[in-house]
PDB file of N, CA and C in Angstrom:
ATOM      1  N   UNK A   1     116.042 115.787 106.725  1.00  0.00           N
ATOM      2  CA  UNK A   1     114.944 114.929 107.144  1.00  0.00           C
ATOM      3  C   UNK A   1     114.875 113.666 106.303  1.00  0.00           C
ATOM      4  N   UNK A   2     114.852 114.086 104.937  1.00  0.00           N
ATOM      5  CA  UNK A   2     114.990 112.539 104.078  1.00  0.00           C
ATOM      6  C   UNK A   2     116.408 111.643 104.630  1.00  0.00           C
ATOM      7  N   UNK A   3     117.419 112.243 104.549  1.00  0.00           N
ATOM      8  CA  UNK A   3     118.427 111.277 105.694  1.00  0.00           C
ATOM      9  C   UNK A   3     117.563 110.426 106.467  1.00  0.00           C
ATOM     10  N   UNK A   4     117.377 111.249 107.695  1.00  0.00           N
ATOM     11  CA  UNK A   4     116.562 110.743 108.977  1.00  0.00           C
ATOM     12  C   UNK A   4     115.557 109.140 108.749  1.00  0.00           C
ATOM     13  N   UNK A   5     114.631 109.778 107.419  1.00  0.00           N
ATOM     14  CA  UNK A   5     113.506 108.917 107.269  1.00  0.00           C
ATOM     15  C   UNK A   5     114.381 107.745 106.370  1.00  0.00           C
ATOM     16  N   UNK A   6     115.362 107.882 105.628  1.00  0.00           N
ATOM     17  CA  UNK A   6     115.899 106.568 104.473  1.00  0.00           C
ATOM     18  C   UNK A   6     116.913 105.683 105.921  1.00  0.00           C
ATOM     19  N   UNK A   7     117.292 106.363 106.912  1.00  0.00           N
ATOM     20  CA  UNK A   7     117.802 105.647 108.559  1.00  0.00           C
ATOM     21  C   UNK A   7     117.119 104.462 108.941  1.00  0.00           C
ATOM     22  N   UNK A   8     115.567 105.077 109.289  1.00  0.00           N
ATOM     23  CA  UNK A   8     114.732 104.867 109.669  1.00  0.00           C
ATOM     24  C   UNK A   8     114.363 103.163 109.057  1.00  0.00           C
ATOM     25  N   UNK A   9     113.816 103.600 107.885  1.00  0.00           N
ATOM     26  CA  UNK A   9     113.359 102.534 106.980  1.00  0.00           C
ATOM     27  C   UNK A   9     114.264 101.744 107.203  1.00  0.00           C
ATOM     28  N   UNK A  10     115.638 101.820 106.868  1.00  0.00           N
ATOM     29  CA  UNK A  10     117.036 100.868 106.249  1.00  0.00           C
ATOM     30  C   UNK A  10     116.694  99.951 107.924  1.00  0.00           C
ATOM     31  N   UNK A  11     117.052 100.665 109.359  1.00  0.00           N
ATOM     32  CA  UNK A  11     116.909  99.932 110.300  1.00  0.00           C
ATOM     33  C   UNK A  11     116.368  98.883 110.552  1.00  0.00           C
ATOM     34  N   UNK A  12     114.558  99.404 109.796  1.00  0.00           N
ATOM     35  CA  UNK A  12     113.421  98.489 110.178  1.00  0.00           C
ATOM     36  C   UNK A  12     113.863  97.313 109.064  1.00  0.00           C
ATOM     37  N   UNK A  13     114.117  97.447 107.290  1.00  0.00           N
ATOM     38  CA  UNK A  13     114.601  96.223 106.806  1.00  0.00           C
ATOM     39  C   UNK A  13     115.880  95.607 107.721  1.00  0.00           C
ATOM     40  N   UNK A  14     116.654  95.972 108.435  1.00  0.00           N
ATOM     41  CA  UNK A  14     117.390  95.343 108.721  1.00  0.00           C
ATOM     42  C   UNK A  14     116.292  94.271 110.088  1.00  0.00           C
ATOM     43  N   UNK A  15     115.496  94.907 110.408  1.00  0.00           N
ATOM     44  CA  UNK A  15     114.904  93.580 111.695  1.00  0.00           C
ATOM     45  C   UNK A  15     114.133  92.826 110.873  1.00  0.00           C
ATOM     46  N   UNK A  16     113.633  93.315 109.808  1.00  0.00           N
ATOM     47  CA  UNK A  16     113.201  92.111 108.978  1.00  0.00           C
ATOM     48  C   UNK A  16     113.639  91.141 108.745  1.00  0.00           C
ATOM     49  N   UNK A  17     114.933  90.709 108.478  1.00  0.00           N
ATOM     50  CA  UNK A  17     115.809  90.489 107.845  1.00  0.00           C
ATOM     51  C   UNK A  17     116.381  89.588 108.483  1.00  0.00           C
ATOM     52  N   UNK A  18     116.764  89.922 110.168  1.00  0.00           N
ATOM     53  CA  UNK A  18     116.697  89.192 111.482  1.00  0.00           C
ATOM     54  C   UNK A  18     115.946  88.362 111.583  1.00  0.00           C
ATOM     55  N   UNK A  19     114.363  89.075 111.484  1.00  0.00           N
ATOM     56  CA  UNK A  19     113.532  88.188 112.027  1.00  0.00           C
ATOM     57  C   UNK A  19     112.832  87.172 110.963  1.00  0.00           C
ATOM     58  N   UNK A  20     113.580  87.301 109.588  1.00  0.00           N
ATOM     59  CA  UNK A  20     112.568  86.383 108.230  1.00  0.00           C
ATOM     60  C   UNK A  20     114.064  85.133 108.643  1.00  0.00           C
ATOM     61  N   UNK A  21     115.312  85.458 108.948  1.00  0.00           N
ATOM     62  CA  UNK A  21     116.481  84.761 109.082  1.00  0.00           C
ATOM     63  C   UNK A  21     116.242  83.802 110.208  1.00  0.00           C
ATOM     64  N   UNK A  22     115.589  84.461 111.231  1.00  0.00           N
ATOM     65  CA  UNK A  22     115.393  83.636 112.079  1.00  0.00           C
ATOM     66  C   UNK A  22     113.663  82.007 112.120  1.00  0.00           C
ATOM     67  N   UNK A  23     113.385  82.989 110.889  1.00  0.00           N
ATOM     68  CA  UNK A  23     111.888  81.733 110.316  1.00  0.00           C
ATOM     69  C   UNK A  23     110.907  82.160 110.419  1.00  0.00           C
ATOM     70  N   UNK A  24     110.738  83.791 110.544  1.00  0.00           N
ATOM     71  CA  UNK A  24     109.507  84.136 111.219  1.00  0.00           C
ATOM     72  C   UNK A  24     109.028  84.757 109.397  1.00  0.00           C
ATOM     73  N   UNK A  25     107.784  84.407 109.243  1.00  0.00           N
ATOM     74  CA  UNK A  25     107.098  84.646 107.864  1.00  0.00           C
ATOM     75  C   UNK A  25     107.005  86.272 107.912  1.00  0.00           C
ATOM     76  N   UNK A  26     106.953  86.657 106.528  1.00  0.00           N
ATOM     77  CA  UNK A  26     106.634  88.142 106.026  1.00  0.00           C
ATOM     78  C   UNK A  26     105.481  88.507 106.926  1.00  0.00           C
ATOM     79  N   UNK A  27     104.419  87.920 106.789  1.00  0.00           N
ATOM     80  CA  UNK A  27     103.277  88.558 107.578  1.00  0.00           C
ATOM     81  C   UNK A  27     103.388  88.584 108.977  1.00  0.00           C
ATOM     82  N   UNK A  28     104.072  87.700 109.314  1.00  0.00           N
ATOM     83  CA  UNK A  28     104.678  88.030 111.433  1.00  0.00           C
ATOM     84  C   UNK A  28     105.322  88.442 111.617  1.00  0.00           C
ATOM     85  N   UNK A  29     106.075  88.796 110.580  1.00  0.00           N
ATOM     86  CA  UNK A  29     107.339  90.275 111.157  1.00  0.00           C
ATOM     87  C   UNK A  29     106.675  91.307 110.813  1.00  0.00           C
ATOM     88  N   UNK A  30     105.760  91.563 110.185  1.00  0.00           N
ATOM     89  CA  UNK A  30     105.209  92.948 109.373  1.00  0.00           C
ATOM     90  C   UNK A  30     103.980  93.013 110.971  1.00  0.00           C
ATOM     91  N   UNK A  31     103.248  91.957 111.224  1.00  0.00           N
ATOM     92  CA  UNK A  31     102.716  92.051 112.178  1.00  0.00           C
ATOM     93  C   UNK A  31     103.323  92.993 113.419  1.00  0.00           C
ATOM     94  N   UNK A  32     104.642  92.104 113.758  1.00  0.00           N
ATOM     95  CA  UNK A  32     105.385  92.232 114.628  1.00  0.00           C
ATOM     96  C   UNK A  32     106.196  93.962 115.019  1.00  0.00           C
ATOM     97  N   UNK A  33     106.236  94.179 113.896  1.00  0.00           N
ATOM     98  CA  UNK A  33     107.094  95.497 113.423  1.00  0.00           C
ATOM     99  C   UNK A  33     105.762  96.689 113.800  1.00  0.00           C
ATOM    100  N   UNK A  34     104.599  96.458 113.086  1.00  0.00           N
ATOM    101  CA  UNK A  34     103.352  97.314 113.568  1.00  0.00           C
ATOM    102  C   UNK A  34     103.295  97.646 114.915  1.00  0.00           C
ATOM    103  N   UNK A  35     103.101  96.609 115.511  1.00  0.00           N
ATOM    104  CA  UNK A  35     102.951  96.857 117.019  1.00  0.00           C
ATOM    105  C   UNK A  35     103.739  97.729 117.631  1.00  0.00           C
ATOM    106  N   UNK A  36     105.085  97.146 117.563  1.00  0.00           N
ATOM    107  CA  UNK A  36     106.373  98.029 117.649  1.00  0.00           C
ATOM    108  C   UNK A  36     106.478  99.420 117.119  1.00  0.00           C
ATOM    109  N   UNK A  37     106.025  99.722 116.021  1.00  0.00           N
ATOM    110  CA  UNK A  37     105.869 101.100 115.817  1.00  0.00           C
ATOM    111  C   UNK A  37     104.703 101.588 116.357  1.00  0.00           C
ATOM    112  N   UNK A  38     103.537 101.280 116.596  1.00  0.00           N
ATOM    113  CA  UNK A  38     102.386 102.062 117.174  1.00  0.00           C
ATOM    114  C   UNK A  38     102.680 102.449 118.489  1.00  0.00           C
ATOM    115  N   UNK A  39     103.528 101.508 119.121  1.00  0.00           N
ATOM    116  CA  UNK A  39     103.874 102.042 120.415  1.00  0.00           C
ATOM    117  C   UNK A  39     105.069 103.050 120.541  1.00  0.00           C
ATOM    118  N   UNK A  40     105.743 103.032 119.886  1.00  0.00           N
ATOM    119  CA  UNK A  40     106.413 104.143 119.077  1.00  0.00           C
ATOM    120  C   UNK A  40     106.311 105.323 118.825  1.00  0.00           C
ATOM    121  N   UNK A  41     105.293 105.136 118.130  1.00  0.00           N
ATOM    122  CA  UNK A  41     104.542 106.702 117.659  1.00  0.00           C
ATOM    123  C   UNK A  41     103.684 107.196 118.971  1.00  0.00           C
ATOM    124  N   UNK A  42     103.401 106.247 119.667  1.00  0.00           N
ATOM    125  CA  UNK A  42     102.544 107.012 120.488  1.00  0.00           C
ATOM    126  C   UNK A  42     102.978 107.163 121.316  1.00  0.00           C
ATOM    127  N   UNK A  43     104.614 106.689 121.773  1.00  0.00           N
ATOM    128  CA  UNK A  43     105.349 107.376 122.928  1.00  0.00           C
ATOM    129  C   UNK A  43     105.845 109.158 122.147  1.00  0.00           C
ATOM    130  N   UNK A  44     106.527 108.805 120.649  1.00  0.00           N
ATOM    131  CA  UNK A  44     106.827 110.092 120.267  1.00  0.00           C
ATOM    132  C   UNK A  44     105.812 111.051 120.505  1.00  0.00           C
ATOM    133  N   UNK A  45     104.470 110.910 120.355  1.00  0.00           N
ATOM    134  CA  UNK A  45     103.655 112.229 120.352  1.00  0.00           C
ATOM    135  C   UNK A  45     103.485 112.519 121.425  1.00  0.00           C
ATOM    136  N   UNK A  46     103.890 112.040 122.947  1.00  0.00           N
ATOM    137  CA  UNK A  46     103.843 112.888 124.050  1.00  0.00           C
ATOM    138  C   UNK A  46     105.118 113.862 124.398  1.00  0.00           C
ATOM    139  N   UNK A  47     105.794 113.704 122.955  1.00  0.00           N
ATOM    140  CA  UNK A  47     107.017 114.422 123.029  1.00  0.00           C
ATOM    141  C   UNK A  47     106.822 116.119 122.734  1.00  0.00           C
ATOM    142  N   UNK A  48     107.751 117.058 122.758  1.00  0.00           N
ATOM    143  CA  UNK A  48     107.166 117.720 122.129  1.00  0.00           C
ATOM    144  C   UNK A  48     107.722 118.100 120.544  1.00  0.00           C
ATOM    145  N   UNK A  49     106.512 118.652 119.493  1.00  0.00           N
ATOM    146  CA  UNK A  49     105.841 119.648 119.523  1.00  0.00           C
ATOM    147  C   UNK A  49     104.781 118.834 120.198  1.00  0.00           C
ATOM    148  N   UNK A  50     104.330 117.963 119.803  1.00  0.00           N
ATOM    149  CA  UNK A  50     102.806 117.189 120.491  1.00  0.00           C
ATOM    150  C   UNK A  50     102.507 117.499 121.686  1.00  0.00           C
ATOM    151  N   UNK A  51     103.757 117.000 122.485  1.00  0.00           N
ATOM    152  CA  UNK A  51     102.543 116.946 123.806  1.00  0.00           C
ATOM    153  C   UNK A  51     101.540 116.528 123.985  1.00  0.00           C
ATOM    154  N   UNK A  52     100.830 115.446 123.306  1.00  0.00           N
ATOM    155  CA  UNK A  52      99.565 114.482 123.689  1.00  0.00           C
ATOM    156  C   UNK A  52      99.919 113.647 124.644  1.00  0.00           C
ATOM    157  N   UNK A  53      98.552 113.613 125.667  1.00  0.00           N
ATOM    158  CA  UNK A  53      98.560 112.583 126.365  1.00  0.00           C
ATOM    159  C   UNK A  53      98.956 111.256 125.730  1.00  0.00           C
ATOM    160  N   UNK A  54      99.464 110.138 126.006  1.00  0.00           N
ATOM    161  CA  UNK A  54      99.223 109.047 125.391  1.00  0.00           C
ATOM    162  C   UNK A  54      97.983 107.487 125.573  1.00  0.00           C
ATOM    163  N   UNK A  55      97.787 107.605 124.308  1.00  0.00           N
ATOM    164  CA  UNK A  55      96.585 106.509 124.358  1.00  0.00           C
ATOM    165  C   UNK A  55      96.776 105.389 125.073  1.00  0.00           C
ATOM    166  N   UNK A  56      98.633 104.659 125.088  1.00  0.00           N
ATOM    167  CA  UNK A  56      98.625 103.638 125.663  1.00  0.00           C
ATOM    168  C   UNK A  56      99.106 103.699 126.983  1.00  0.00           C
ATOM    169  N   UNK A  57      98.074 103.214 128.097  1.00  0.00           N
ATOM    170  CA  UNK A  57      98.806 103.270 129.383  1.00  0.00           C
ATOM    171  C   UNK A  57     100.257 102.841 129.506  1.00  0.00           C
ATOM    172  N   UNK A  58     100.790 103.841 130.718  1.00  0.00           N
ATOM    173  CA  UNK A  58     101.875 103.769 131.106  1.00  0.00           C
ATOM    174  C   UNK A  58     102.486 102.533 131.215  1.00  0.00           C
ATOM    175  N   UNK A  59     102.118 101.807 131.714  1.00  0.00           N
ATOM    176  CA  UNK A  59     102.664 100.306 132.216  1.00  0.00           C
ATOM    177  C   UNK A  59     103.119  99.301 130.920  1.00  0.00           C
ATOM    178  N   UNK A  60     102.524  99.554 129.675  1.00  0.00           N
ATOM    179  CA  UNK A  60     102.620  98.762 128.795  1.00  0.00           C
ATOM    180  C   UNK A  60     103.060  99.813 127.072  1.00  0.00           C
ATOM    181  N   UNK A  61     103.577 101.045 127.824  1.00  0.00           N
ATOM    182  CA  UNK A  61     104.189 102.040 127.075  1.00  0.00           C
ATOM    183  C   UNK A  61     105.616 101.568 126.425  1.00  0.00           C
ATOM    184  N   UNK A  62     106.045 102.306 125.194  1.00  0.00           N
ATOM    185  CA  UNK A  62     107.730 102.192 124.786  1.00  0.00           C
ATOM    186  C   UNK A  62     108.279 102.045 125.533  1.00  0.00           C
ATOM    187  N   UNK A  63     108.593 103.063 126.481  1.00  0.00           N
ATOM    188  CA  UNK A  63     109.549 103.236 127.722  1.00  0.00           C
ATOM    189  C   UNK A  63     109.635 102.122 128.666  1.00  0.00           C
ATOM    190  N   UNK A  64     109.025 101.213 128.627  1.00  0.00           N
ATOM    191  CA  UNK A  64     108.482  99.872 129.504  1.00  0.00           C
ATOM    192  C   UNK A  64     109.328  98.793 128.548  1.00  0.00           C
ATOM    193  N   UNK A  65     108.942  98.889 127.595  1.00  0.00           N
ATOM    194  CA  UNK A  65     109.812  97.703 126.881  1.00  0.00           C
ATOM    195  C   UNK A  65     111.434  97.983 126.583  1.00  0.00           C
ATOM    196  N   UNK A  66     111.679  99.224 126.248  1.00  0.00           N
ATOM    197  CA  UNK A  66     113.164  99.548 126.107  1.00  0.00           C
ATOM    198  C   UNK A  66     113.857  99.186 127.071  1.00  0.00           C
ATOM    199  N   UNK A  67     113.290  99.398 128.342  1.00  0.00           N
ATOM    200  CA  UNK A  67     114.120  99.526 129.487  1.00  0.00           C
ATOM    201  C   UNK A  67     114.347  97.829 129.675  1.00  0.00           C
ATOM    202  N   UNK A  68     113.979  96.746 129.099  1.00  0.00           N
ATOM    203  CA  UNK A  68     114.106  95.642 129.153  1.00  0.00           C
ATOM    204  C   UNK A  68     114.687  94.767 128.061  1.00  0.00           C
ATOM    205  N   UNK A  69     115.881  93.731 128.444  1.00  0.00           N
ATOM    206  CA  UNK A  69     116.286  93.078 127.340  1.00  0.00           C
ATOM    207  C   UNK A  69     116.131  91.235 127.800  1.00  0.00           C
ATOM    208  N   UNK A  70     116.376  90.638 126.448  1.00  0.00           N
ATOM    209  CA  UNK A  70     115.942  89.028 126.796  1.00  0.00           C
ATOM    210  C   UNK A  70     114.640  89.069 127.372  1.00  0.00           C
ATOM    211  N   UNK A  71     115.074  87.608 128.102  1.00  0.00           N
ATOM    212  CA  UNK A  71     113.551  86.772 128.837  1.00  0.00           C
ATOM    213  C   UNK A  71     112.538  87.938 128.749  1.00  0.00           C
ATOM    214  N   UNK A  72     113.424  88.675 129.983  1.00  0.00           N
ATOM    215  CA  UNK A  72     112.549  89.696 130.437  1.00  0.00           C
ATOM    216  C   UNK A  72     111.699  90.831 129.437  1.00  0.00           C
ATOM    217  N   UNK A  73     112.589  91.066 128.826  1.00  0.00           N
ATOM    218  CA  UNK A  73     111.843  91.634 127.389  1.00  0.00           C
ATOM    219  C   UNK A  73     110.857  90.797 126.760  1.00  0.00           C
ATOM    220  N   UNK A  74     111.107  89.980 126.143  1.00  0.00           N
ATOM    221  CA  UNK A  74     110.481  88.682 125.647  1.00  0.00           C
ATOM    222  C   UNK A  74     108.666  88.862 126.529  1.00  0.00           C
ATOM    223  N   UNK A  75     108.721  88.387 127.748  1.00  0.00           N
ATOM    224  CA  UNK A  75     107.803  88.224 128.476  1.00  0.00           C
ATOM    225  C   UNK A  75     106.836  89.560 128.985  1.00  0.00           C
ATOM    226  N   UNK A  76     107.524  90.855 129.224  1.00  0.00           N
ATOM    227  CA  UNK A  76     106.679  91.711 129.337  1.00  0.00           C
ATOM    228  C   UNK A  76     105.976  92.324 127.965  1.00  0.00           C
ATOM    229  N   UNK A  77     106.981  91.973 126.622  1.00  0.00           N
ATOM    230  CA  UNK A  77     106.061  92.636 125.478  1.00  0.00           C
ATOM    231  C   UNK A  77     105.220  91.408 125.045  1.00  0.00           C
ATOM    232  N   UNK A  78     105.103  89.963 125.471  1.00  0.00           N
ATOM    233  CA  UNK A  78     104.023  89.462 125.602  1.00  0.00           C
ATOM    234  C   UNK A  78     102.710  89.813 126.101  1.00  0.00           C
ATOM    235  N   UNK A  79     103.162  90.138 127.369  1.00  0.00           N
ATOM    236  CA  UNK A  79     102.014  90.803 128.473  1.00  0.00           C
ATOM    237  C   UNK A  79     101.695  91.811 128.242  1.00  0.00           C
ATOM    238  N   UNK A  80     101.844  92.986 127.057  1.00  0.00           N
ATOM    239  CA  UNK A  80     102.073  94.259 126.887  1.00  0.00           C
ATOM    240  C   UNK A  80     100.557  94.052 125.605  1.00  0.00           C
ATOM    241  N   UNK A  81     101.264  93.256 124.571  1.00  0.00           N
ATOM    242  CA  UNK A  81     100.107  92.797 123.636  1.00  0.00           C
ATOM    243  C   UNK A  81      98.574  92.209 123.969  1.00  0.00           C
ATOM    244  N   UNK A  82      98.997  91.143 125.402  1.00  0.00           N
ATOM    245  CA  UNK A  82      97.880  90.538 125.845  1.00  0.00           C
ATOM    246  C   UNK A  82      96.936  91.886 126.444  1.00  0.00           C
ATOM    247  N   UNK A  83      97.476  92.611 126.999  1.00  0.00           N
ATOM    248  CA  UNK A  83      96.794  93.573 127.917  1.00  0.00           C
ATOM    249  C   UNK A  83      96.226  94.669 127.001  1.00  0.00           C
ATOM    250  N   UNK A  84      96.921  94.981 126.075  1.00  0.00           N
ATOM    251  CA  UNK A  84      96.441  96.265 124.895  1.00  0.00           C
ATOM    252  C   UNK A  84      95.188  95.493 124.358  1.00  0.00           C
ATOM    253  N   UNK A  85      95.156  94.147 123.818  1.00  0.00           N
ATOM    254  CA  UNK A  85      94.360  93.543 122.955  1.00  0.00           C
ATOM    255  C   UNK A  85      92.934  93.598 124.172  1.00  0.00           C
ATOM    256  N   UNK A  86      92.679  93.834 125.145  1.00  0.00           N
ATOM    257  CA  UNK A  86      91.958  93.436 126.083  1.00  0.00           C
ATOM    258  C   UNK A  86      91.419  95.401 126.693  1.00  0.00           C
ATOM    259  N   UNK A  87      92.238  96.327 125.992  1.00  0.00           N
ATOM    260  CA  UNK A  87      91.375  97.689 126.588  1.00  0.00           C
ATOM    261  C   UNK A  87      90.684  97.346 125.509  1.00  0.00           C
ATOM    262  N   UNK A  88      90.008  98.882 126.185  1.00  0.00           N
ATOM    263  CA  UNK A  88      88.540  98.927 125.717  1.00  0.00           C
ATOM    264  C   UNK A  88      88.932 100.322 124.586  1.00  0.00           C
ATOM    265  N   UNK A  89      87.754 100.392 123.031  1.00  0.00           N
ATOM    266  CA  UNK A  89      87.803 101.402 122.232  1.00  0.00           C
ATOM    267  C   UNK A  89      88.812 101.103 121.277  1.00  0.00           C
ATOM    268  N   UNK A  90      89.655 101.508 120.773  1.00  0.00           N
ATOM    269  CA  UNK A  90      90.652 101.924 119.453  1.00  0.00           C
ATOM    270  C   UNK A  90      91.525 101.171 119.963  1.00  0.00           C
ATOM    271  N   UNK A  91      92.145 101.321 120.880  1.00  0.00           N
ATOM    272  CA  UNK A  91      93.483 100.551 121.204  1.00  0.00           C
ATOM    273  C   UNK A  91      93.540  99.019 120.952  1.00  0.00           C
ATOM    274  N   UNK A  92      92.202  98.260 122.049  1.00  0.00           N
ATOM    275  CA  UNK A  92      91.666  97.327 122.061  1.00  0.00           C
ATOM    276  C   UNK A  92      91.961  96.419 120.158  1.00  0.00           C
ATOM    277  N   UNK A  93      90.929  97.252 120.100  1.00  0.00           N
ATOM    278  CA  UNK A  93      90.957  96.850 118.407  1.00  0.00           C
ATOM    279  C   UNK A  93      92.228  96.875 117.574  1.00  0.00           C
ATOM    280  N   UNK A  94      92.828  97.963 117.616  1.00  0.00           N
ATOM    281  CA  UNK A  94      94.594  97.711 117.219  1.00  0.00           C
ATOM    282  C   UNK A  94      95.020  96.259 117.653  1.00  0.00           C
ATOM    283  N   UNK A  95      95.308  95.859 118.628  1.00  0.00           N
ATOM    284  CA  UNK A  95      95.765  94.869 119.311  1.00  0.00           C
ATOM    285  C   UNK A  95      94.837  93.624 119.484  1.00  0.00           C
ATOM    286  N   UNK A  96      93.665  93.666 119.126  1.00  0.00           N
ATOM    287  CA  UNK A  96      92.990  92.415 119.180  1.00  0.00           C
ATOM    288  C   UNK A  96      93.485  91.211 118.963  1.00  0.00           C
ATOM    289  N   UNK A  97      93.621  90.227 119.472  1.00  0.00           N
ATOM    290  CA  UNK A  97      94.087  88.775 118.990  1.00  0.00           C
ATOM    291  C   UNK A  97      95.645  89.093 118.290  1.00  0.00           C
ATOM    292  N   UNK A  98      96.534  89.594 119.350  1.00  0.00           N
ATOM    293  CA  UNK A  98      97.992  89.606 118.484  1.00  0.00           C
ATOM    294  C   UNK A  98      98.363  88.547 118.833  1.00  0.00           C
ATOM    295  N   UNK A  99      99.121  88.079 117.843  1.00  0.00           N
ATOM    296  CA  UNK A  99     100.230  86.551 117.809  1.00  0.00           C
ATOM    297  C   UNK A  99     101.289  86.780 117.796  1.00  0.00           C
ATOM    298  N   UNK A 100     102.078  86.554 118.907  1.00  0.00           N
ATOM    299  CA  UNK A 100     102.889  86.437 119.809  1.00  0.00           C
ATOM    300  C   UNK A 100     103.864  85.814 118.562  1.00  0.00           C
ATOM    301  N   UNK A 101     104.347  85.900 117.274  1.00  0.00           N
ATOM    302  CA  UNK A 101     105.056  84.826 116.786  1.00  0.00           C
ATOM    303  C   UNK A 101     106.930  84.686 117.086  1.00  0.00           C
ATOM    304  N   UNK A 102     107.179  85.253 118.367  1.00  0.00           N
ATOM    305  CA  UNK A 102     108.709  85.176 118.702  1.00  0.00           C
ATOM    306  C   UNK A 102     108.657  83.900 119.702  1.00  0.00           C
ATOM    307  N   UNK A 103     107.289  83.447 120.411  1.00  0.00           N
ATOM    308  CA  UNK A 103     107.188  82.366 121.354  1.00  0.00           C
ATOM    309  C   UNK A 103     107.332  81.072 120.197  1.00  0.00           C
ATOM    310  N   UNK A 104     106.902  81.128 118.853  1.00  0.00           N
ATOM    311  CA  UNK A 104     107.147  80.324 118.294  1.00  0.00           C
ATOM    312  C   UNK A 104     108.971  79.945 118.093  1.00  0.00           C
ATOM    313  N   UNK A 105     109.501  81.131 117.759  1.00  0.00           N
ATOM    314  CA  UNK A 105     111.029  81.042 117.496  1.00  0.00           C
ATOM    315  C   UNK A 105     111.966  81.132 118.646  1.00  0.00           C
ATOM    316  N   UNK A 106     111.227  81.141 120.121  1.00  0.00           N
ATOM    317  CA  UNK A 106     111.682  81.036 120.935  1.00  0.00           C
ATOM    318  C   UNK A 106     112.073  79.430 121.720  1.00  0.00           C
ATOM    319  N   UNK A 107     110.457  79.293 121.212  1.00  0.00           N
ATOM    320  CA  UNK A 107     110.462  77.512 121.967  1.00  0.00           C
ATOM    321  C   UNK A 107     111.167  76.598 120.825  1.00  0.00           C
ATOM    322  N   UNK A 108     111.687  76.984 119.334  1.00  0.00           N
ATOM    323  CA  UNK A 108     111.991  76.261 118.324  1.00  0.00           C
ATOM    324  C   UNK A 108     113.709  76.549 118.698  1.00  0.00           C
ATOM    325  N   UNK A 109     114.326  77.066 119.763  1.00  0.00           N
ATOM    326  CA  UNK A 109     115.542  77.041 119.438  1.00  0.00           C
ATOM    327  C   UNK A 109     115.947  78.156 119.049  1.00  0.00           C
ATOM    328  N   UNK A 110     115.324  78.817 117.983  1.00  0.00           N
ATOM    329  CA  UNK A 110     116.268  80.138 117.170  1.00  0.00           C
ATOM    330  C   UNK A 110     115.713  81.361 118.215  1.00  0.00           C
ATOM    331  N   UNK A 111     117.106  81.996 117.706  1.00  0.00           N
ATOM    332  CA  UNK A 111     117.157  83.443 118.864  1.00  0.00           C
ATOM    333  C   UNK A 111     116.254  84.039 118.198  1.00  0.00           C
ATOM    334  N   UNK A 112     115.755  85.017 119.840  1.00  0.00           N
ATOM    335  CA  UNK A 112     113.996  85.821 119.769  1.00  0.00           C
ATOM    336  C   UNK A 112     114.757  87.388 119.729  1.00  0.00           C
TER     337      UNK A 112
END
């Protein structure tokens, strides 16, 4: 399991790393990376042993963004943030006012 979890970590510095290379500040990739894991975790726990329902509707679930690369990626995990930040309760609040900061490194030229 410590394998598994030192994988894990090493991966996520590596998108850091991407994404500080590409101009995006410590705090908008750390932003950026959150999101990405909450939706994460909350696709894993409908796995089993869990089996929980999941908090985040279907439409704007992990499985929704994986299945998409580029533009198209780009644009639905826009719409994914806009729409989470806008339920209602816990989720809502997770996602309140997220900043989009890949539209910045998108419209500047450097790869998103």
């Amino acid at each position: 399991m410590a394998n598994g979890s030192n994988q894990i970590v090493q991966k996520l510095w590596n998108y850091c790393n991407v994404l500080r290379d590409d101009g995006m500040s410590y705090g908008d990739y750390v932003e950026q990376l959150t999101y990405l894991l909450f939706l994460k975790m909350a696709d894993e726990r409908t796995k089993p042993p869990h089996n929980e329902p999941s908090a985040v509707p279907a439409e704007y679930s992990w499985p929704t963004l994986i299945k998409k690369d580029g533009d198209e990626l780009f644009d639905h995990y826009r719409h994914v943030l806009e729409k989470l930040g806008n339920e209602k309760g816990l989720l809502g609040l997770i996602f309140n006012s997220p900043r989009t900061s890949f539209r910045t490194l998108r419209s500047s030229g450097a790869s998103s």
